[in-house]
Protein backbone atom coordinates (compact mmCIF):
# COMPACT_ATOMS: atom_id res chain seq x y z
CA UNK A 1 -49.11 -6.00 -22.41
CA UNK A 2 -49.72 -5.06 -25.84
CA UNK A 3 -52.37 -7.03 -28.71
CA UNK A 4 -49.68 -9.49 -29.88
CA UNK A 5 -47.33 -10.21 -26.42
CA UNK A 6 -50.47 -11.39 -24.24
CA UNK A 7 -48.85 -14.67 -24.09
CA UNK A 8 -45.27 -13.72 -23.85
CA UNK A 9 -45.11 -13.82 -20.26
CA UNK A 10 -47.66 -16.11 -18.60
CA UNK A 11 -47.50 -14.40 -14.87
CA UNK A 12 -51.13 -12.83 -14.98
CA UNK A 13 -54.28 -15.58 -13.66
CA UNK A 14 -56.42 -14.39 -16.17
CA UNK A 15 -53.40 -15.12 -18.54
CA UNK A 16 -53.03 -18.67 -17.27
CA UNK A 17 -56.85 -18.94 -17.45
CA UNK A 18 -56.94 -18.66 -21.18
CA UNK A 19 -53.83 -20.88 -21.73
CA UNK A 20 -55.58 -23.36 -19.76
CA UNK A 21 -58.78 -23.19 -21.98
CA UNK A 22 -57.06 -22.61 -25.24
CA UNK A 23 -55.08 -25.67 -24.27
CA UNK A 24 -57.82 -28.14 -24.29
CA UNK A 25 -60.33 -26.19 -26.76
CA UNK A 26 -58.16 -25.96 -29.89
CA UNK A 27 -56.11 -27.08 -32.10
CA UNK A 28 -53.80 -26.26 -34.65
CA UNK A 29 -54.54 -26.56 -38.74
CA UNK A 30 -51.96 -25.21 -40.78
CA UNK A 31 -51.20 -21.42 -39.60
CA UNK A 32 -54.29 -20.73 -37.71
CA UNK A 33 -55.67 -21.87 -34.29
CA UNK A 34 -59.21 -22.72 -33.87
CA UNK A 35 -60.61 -22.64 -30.47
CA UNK A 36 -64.28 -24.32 -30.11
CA UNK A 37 -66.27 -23.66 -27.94
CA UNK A 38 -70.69 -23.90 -27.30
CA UNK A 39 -70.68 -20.20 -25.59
CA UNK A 40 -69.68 -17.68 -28.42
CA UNK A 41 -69.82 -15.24 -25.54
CA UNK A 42 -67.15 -16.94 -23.78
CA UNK A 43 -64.79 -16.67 -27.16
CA UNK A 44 -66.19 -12.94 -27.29
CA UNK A 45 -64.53 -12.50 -23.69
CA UNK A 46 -61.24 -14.16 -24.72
CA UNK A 47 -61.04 -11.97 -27.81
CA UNK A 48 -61.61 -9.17 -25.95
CA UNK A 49 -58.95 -9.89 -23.11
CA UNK A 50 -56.00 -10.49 -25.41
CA UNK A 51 -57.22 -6.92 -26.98
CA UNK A 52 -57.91 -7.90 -31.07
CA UNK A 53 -60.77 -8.75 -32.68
CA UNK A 54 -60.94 -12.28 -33.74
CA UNK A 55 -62.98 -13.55 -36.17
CA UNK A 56 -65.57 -16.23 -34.42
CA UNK A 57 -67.79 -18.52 -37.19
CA UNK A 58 -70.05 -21.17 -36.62
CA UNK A 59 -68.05 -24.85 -37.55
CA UNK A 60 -69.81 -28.07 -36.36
CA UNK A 61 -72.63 -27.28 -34.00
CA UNK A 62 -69.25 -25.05 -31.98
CA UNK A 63 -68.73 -21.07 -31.99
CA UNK A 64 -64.61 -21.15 -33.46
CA UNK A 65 -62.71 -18.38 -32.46
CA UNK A 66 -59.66 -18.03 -35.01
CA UNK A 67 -55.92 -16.72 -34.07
CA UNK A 68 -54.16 -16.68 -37.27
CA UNK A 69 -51.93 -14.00 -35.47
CA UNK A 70 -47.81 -15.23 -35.52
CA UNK A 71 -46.38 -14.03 -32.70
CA UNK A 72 -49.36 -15.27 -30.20
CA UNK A 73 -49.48 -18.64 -31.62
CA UNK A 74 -45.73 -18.78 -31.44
CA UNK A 75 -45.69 -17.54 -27.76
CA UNK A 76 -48.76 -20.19 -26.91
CA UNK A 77 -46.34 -22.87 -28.38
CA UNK A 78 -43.15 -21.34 -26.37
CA UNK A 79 -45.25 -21.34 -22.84
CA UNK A 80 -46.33 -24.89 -23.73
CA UNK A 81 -44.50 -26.87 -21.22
CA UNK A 82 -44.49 -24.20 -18.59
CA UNK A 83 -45.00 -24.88 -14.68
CA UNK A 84 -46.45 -22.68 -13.03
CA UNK A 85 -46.09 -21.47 -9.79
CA UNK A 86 -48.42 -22.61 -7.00
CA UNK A 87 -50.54 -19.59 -6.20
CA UNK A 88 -51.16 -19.32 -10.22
CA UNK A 89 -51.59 -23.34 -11.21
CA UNK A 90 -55.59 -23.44 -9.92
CA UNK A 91 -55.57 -20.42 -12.99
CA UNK A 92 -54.43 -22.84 -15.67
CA UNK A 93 -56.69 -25.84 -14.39
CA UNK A 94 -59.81 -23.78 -13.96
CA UNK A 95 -59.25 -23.00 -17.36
CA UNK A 96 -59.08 -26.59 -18.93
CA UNK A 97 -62.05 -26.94 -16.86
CA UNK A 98 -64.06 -24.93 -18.34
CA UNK A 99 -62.68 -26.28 -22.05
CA UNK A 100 -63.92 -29.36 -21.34
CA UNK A 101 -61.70 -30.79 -23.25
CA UNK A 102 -64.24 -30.65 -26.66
CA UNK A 103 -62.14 -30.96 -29.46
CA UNK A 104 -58.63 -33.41 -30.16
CA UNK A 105 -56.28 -33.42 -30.62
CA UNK A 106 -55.10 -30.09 -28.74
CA UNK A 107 -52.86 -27.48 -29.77
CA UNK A 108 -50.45 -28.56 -26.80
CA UNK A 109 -48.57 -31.50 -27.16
CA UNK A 110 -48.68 -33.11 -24.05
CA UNK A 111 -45.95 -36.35 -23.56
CA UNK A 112 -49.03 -38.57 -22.64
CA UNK A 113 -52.63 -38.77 -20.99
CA UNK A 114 -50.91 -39.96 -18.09
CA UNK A 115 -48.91 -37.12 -17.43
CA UNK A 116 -51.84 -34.19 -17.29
CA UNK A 117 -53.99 -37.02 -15.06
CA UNK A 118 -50.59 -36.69 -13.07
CA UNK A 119 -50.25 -33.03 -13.10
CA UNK A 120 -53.80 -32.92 -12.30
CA UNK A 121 -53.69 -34.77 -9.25
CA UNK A 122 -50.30 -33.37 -8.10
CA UNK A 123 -52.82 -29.68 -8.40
CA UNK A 124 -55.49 -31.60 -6.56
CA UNK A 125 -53.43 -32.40 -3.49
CA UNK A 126 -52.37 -28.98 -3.24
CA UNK A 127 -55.59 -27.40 -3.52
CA UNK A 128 -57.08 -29.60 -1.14
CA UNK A 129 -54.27 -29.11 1.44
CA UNK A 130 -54.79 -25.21 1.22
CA UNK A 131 -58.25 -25.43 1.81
């Protein structure tokens, strides 16, 4: 995986991780992605995984890492409506999770509230039923 294609091919968990949390932590203003966060460490970690050195300021009480980077935002946007598969969904839901869901609206356009509670539960069920 090289600095720009981290995204390009969501089959990794700590890929899906950070899609999860960049999902539900960001959003988009004109050509750069802000992801918020409390925990600049965390953002320090995320910059770190996808292997370039974002910058990270301090915007509204939040640490904000910044990808102004084309070909990641455009393969975050690609992967938005991907399923994944069931070993690698708890990945992508640990990672909204741990967003907390901070900052609207996100950088993934979701149909409709009802459909991520859906998605949610339909991961839920699952989980439960493995455990």
């Amino acid at each position: 995986m090289g600095k720009n294609n981290y995204f390009s091919d969501l089959s990794h968990p700590n890929q899906i991780y950070w899609f999860g949390f960049i999902c539900f932590s960001s959003f988009l203003y004109k050509d750069k992605l802000k992801i918020y966060f409390k925990d600049k460490n965390h953002l320090e970690k995320l910059s770190e995984e996808i292997g370039i050195e974002f910058p990270i300021k301090k915007e509204n009480g939040f640490h904000c890492l910044i990808i102004q980077n084309p070909k990641i935002l455009k393969d975050l946007e690609k992967n938005q409506n991907e399923l994944f598969e069931e070993n690698l969904v708890r990945h992508y839901w640990r990672g909204v999770l741990d967003a907390k869901g901070i900052v609207g609206p996100s950088f993934i356009k979701f149909k409709n509230d009802l459909e991520t509670c859906e998605e949610f539960m339909k991961f839920c069920k699952i989980f439960v039923k493995s455990k």
